[in-house]
N, C-alpha and C. Protein backbone atom coordinates (compact mmCIF):
# COMPACT_ATOMS: atom_id res chain seq x y z
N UNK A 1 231.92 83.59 203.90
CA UNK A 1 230.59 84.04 204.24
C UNK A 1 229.53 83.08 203.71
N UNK A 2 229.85 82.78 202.54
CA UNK A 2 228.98 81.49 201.60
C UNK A 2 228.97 80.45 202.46
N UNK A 3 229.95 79.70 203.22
CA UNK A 3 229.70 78.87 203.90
C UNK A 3 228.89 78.83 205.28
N UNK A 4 228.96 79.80 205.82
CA UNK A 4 228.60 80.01 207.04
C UNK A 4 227.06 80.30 206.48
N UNK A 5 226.44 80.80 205.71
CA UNK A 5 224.98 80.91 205.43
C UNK A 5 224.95 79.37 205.07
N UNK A 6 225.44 78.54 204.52
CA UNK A 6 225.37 77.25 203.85
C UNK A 6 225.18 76.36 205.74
N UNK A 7 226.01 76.26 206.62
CA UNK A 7 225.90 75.83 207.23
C UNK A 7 224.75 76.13 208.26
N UNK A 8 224.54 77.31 208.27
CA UNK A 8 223.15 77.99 209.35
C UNK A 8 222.04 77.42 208.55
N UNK A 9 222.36 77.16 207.13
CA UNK A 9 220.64 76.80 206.21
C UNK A 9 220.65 74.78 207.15
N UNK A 10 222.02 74.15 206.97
CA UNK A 10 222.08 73.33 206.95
C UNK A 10 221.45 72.77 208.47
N UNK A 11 221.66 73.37 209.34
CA UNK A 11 221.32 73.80 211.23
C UNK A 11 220.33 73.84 211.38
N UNK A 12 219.53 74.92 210.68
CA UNK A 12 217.93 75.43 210.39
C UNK A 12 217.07 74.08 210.09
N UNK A 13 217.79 73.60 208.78
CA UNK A 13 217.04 72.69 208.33
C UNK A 13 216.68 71.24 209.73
N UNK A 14 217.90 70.87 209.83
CA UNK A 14 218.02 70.02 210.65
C UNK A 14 217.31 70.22 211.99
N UNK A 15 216.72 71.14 212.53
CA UNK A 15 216.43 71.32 213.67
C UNK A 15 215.07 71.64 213.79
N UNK A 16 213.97 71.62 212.36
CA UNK A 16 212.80 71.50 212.11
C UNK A 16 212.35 70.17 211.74
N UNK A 17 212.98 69.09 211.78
CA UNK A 17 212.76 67.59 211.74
C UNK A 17 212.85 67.71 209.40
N UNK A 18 213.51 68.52 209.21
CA UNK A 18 213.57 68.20 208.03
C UNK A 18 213.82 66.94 207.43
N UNK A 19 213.74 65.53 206.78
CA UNK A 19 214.06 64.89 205.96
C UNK A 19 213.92 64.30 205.02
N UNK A 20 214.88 63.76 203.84
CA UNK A 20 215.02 64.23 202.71
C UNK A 20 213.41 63.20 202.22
N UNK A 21 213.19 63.34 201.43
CA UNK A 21 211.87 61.81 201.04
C UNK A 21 212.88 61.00 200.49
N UNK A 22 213.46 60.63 199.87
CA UNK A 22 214.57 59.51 199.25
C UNK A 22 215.69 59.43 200.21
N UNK A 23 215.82 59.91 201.34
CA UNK A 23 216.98 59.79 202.31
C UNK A 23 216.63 58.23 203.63
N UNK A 24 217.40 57.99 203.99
CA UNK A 24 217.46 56.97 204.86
C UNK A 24 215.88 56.67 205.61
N UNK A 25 215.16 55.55 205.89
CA UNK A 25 214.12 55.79 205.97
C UNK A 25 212.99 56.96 205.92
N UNK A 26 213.29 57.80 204.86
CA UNK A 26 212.24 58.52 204.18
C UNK A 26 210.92 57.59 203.67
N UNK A 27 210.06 58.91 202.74
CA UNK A 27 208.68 58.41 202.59
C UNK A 27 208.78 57.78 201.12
N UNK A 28 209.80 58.26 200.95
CA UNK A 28 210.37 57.42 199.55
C UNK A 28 210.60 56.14 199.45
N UNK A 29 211.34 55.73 200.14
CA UNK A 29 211.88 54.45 200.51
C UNK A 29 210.93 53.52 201.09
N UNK A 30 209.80 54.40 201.66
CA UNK A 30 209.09 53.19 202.14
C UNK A 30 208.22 53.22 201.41
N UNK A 31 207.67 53.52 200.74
CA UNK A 31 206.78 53.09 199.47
C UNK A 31 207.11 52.90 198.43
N UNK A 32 208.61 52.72 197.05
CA UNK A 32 209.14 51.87 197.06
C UNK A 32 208.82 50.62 196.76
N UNK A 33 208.05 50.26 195.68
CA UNK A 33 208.39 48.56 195.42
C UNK A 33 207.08 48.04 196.46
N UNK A 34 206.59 48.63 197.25
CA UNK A 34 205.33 48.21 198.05
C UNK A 34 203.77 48.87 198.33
N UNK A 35 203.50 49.23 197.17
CA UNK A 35 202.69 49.80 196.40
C UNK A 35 201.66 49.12 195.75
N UNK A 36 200.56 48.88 195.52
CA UNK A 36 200.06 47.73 194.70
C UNK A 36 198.40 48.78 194.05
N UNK A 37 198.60 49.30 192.80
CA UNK A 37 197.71 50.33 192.67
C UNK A 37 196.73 49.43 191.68
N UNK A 38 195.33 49.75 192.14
CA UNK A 38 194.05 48.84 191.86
C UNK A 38 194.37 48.84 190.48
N UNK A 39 193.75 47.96 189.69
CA UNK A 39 193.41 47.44 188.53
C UNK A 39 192.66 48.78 187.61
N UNK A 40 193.12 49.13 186.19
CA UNK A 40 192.64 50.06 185.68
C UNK A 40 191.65 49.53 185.17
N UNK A 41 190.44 51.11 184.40
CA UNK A 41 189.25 50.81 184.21
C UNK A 41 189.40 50.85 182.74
N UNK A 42 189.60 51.87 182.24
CA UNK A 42 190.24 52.24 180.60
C UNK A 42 191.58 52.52 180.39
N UNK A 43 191.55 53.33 179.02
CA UNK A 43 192.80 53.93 178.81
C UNK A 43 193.50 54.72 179.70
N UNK A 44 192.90 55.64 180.14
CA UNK A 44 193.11 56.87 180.55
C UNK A 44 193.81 56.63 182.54
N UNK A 45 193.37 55.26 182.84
CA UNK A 45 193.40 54.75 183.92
C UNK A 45 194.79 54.23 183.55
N UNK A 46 194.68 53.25 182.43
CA UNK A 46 196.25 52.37 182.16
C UNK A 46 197.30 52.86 182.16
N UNK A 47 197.14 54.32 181.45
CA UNK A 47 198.37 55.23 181.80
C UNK A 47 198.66 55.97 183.19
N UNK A 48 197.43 56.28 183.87
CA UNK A 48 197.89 56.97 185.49
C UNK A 48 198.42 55.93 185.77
N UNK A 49 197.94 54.61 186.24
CA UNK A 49 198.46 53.21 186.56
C UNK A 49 200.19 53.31 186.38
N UNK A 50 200.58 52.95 185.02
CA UNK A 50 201.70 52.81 184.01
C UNK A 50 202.74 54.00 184.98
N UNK A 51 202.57 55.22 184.95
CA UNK A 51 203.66 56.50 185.19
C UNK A 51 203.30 55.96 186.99
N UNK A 52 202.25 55.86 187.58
CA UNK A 52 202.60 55.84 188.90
C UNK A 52 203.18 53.78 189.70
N UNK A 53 203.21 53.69 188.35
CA UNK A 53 204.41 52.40 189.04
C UNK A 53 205.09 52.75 188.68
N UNK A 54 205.84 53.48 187.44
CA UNK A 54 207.29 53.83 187.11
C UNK A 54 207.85 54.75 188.42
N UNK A 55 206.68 55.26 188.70
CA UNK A 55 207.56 56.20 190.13
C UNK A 55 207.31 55.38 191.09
N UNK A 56 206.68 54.59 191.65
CA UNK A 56 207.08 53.88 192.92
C UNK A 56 206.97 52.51 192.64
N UNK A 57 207.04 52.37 191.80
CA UNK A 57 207.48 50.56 191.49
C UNK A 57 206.36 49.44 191.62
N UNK A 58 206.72 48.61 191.32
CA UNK A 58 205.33 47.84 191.15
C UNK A 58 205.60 46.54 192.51
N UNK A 59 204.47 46.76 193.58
CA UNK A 59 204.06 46.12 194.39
C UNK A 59 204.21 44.62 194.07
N UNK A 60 205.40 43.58 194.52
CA UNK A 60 205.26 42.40 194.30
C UNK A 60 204.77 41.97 195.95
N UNK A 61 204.73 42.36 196.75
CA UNK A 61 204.61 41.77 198.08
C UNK A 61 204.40 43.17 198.86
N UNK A 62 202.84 43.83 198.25
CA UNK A 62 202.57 45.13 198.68
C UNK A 62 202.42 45.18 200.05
N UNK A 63 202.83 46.36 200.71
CA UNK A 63 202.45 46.16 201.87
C UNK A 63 201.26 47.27 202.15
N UNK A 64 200.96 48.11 201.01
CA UNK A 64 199.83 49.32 200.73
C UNK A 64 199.32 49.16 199.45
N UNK A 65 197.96 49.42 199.70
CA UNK A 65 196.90 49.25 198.45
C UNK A 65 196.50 50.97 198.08
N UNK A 66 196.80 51.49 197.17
CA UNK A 66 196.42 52.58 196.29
C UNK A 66 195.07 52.52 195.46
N UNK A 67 194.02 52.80 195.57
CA UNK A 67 192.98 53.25 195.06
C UNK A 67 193.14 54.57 194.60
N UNK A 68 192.37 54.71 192.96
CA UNK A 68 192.19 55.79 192.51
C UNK A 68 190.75 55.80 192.11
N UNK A 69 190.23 57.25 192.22
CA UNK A 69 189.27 57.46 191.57
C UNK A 69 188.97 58.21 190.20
N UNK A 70 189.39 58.06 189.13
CA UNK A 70 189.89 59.47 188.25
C UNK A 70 188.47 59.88 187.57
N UNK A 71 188.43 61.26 187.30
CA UNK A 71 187.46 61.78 186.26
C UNK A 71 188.44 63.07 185.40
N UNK A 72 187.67 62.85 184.01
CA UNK A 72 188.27 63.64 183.69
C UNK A 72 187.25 64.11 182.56
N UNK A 73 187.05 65.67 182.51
CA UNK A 73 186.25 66.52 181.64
C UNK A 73 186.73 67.39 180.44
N UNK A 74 185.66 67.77 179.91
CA UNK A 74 186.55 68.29 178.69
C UNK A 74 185.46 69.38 178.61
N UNK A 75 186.76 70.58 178.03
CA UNK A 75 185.75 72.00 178.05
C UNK A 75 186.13 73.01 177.03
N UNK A 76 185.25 73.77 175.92
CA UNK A 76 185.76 74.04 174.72
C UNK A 76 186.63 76.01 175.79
N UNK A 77 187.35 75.80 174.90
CA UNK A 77 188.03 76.99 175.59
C UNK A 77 188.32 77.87 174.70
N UNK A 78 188.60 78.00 173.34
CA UNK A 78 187.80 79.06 172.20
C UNK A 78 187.35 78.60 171.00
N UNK A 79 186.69 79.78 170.85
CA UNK A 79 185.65 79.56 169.92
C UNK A 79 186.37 80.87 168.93
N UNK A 80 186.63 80.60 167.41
CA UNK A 80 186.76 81.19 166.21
C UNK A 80 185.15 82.38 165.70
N UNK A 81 185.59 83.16 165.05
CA UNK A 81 184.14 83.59 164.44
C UNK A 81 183.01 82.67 164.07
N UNK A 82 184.02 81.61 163.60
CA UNK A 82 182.39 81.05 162.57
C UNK A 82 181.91 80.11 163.65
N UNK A 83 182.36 80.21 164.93
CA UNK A 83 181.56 78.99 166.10
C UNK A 83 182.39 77.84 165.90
N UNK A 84 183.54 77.79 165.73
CA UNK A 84 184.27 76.11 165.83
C UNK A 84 184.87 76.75 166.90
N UNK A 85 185.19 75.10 167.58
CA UNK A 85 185.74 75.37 168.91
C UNK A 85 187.39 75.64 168.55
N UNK A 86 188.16 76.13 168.86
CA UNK A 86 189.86 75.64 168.81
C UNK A 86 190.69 75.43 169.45
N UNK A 87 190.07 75.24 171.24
CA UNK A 87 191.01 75.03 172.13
C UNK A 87 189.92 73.98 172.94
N UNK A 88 190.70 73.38 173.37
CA UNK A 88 190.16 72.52 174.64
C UNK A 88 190.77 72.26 175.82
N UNK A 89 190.35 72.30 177.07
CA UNK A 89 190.85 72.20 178.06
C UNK A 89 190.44 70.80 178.92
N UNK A 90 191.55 69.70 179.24
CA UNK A 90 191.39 68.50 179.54
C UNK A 90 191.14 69.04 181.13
N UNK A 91 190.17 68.89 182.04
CA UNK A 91 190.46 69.07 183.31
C UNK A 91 190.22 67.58 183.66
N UNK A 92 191.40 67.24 184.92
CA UNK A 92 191.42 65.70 185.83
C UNK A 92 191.64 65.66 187.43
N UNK A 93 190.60 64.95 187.75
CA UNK A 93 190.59 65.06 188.87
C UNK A 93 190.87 63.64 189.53
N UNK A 94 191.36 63.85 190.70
CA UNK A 94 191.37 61.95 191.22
C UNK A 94 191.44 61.81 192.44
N UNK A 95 190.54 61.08 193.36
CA UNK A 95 190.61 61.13 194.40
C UNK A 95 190.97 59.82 194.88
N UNK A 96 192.34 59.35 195.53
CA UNK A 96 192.90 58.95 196.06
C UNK A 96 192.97 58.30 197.49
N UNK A 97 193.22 56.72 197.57
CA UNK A 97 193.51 56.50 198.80
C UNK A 97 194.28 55.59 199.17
N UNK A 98 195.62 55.88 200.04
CA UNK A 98 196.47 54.70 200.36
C UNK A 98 196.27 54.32 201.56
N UNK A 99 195.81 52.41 201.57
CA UNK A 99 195.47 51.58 202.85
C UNK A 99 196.50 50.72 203.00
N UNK A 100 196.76 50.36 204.16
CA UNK A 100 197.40 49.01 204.87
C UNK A 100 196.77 47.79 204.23
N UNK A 101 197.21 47.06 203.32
CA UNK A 101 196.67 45.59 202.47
C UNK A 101 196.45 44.66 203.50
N UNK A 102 196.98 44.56 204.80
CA UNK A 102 196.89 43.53 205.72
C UNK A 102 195.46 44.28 206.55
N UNK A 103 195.92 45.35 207.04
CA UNK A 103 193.98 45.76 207.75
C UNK A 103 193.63 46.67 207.35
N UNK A 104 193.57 46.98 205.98
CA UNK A 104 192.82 48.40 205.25
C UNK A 104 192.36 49.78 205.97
N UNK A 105 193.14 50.01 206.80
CA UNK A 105 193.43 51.35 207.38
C UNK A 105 194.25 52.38 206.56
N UNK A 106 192.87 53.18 206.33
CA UNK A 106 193.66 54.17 205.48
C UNK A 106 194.38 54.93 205.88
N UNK A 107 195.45 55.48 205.50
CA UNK A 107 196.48 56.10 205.43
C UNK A 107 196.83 57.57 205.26
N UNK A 108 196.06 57.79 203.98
CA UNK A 108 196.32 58.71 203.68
C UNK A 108 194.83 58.93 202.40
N UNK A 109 193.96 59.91 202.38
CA UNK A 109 193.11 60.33 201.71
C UNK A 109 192.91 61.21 200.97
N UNK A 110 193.15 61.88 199.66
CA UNK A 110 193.01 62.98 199.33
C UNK A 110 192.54 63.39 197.43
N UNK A 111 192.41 64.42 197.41
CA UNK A 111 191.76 64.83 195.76
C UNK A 111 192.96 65.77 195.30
N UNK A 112 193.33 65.48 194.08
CA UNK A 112 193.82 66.54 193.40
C UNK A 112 193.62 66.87 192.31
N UNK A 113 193.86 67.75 191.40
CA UNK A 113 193.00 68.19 190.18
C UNK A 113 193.98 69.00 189.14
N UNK A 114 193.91 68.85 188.20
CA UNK A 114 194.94 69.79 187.12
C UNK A 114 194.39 69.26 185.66
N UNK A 115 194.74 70.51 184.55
CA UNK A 115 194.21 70.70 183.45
C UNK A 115 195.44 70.54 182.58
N UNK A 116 194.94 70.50 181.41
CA UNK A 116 196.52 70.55 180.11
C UNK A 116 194.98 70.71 179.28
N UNK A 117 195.76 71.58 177.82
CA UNK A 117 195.24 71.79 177.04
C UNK A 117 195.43 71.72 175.86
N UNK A 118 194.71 71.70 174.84
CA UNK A 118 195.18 71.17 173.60
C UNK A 118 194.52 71.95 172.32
N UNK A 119 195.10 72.38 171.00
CA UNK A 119 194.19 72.98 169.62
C UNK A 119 193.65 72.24 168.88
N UNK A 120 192.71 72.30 168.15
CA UNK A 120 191.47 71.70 167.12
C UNK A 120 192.13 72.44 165.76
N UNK A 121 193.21 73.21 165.62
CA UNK A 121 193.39 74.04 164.80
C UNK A 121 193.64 73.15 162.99
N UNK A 122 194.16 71.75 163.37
CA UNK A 122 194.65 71.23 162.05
C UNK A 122 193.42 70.28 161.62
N UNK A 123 193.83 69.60 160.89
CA UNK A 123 193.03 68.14 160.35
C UNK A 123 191.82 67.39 161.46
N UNK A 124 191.46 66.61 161.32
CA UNK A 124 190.35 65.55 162.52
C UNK A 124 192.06 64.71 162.97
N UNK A 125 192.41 64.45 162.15
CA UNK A 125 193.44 63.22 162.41
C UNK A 125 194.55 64.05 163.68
N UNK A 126 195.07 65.69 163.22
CA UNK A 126 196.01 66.13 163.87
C UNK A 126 194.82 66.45 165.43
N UNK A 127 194.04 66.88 165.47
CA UNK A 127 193.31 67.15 166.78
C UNK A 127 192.98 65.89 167.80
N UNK A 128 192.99 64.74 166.78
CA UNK A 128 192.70 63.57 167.63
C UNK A 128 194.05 62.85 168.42
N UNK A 129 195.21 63.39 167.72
CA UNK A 129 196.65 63.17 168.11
C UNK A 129 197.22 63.99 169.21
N UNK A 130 196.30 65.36 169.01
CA UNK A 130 196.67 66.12 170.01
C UNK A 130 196.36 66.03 171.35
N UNK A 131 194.64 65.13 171.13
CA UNK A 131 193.99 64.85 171.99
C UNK A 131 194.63 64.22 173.15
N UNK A 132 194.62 62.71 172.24
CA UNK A 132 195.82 61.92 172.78
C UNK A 132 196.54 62.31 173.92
N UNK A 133 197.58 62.74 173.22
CA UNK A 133 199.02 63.62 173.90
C UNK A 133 198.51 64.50 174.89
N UNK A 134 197.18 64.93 174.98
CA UNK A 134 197.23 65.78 176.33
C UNK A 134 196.66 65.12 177.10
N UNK A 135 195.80 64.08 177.06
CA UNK A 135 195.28 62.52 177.93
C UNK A 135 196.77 62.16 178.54
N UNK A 136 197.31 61.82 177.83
CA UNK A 136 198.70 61.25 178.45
C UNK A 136 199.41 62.46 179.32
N UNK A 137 199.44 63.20 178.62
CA UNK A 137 200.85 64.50 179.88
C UNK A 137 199.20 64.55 181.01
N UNK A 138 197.78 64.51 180.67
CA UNK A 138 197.65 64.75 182.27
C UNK A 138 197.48 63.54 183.16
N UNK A 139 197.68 62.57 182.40
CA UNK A 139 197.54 61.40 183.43
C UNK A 139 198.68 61.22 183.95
N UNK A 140 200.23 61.92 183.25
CA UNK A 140 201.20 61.72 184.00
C UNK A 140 201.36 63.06 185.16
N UNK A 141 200.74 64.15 184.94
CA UNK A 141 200.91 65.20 185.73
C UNK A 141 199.84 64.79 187.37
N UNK A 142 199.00 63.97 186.98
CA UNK A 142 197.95 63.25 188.02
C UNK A 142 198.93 62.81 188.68
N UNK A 143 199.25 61.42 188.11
CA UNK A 143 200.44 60.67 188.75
C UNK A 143 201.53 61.30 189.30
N UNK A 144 202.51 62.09 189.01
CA UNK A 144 203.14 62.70 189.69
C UNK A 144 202.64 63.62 190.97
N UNK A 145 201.32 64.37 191.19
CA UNK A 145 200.99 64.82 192.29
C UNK A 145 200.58 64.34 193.38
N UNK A 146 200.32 62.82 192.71
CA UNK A 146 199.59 61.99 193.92
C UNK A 146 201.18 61.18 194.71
N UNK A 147 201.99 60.99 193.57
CA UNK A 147 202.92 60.65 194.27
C UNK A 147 203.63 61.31 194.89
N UNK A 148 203.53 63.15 194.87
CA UNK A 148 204.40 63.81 195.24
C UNK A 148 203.54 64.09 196.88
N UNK A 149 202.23 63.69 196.89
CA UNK A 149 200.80 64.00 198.28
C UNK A 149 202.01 62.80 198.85
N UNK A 150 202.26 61.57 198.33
CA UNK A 150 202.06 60.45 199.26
C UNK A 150 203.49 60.42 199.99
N UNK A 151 204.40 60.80 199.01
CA UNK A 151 205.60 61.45 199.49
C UNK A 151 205.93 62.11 200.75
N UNK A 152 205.29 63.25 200.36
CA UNK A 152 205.12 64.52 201.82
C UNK A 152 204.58 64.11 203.14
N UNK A 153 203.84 62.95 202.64
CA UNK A 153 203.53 62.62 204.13
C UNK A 153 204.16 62.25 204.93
N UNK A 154 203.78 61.54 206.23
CA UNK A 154 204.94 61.01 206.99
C UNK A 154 203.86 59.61 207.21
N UNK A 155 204.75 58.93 206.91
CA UNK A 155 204.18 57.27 207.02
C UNK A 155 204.25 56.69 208.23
């Protein structure tokens, strides 16, 4: 019985133009090593940069140019009795665009946005570490959504 639902999923799938993104000319494969994402501005850029070539590789003979736009805000998210803040919420936003490097026809256009958060609860030194560390998980959580937008598409 397991199989026969296994094979009707497998039928189903196949017959809605399902395919895989890392499968035989998928959207995986073609972006891939041909990627070439603009020049960062700061820190916070060097690392989206950094995690989104580790996922699609670094453009030696790009055949698509990646523009980012990133912002990112900061917002106290509680406050103790005596008025210190003890939470903060990193929100990042980035609006995105992948062009053709030979005639800059864009491709694909879009914004996405996500938060990570972090406590003020220890030392200056432990809050500024914490800081840190949540700069980094959201510049990699950026990076991963934009690569997961550019993915889904169909190229």
């Amino acid at each position: 019985m397991a199989r026969i639902g296994a094979l009707l999923l497998t039928l189903l799938l196949a017959s809605c133009g399902f395919q895989p993104v890392h499968g035989p000319n998928g959207a995986g494969s073609t972006l891939q090593n041909r990627v070439l994402v603009d020049e960062p501005d700061d820190r916070l850029g060097f690392q989206l940069v950094q995690r989104l070539e580790e996922r699609l590789g670094r453009g030696n003979d790009p055949a698509f140019r990646l523009a980012v736009d990133l912002n990112v805000a900061e917002e106290a998210r509680a406050i103790d009795p005596e008025g210190d803040i003890r939470r903060f919420h990193l929100i990042g936003t980035a609006a995105f665009t992948l062009s053709e490097t030979g005639s800059g026809t864009v491709i694909r256009a879009d914004n996405i946005e996500n938060f990570v958060g972090y406590s003020a609860t220890g030392t200056t030194v432990a809050t500024l570490a914490a800081r840190r560390d949540a700069q980094e998980r959201l510049m990699s959580i950026l990076a991963d959504q934009i690569v997961l937008r550019l993915q889904a598409s169909a190229l």
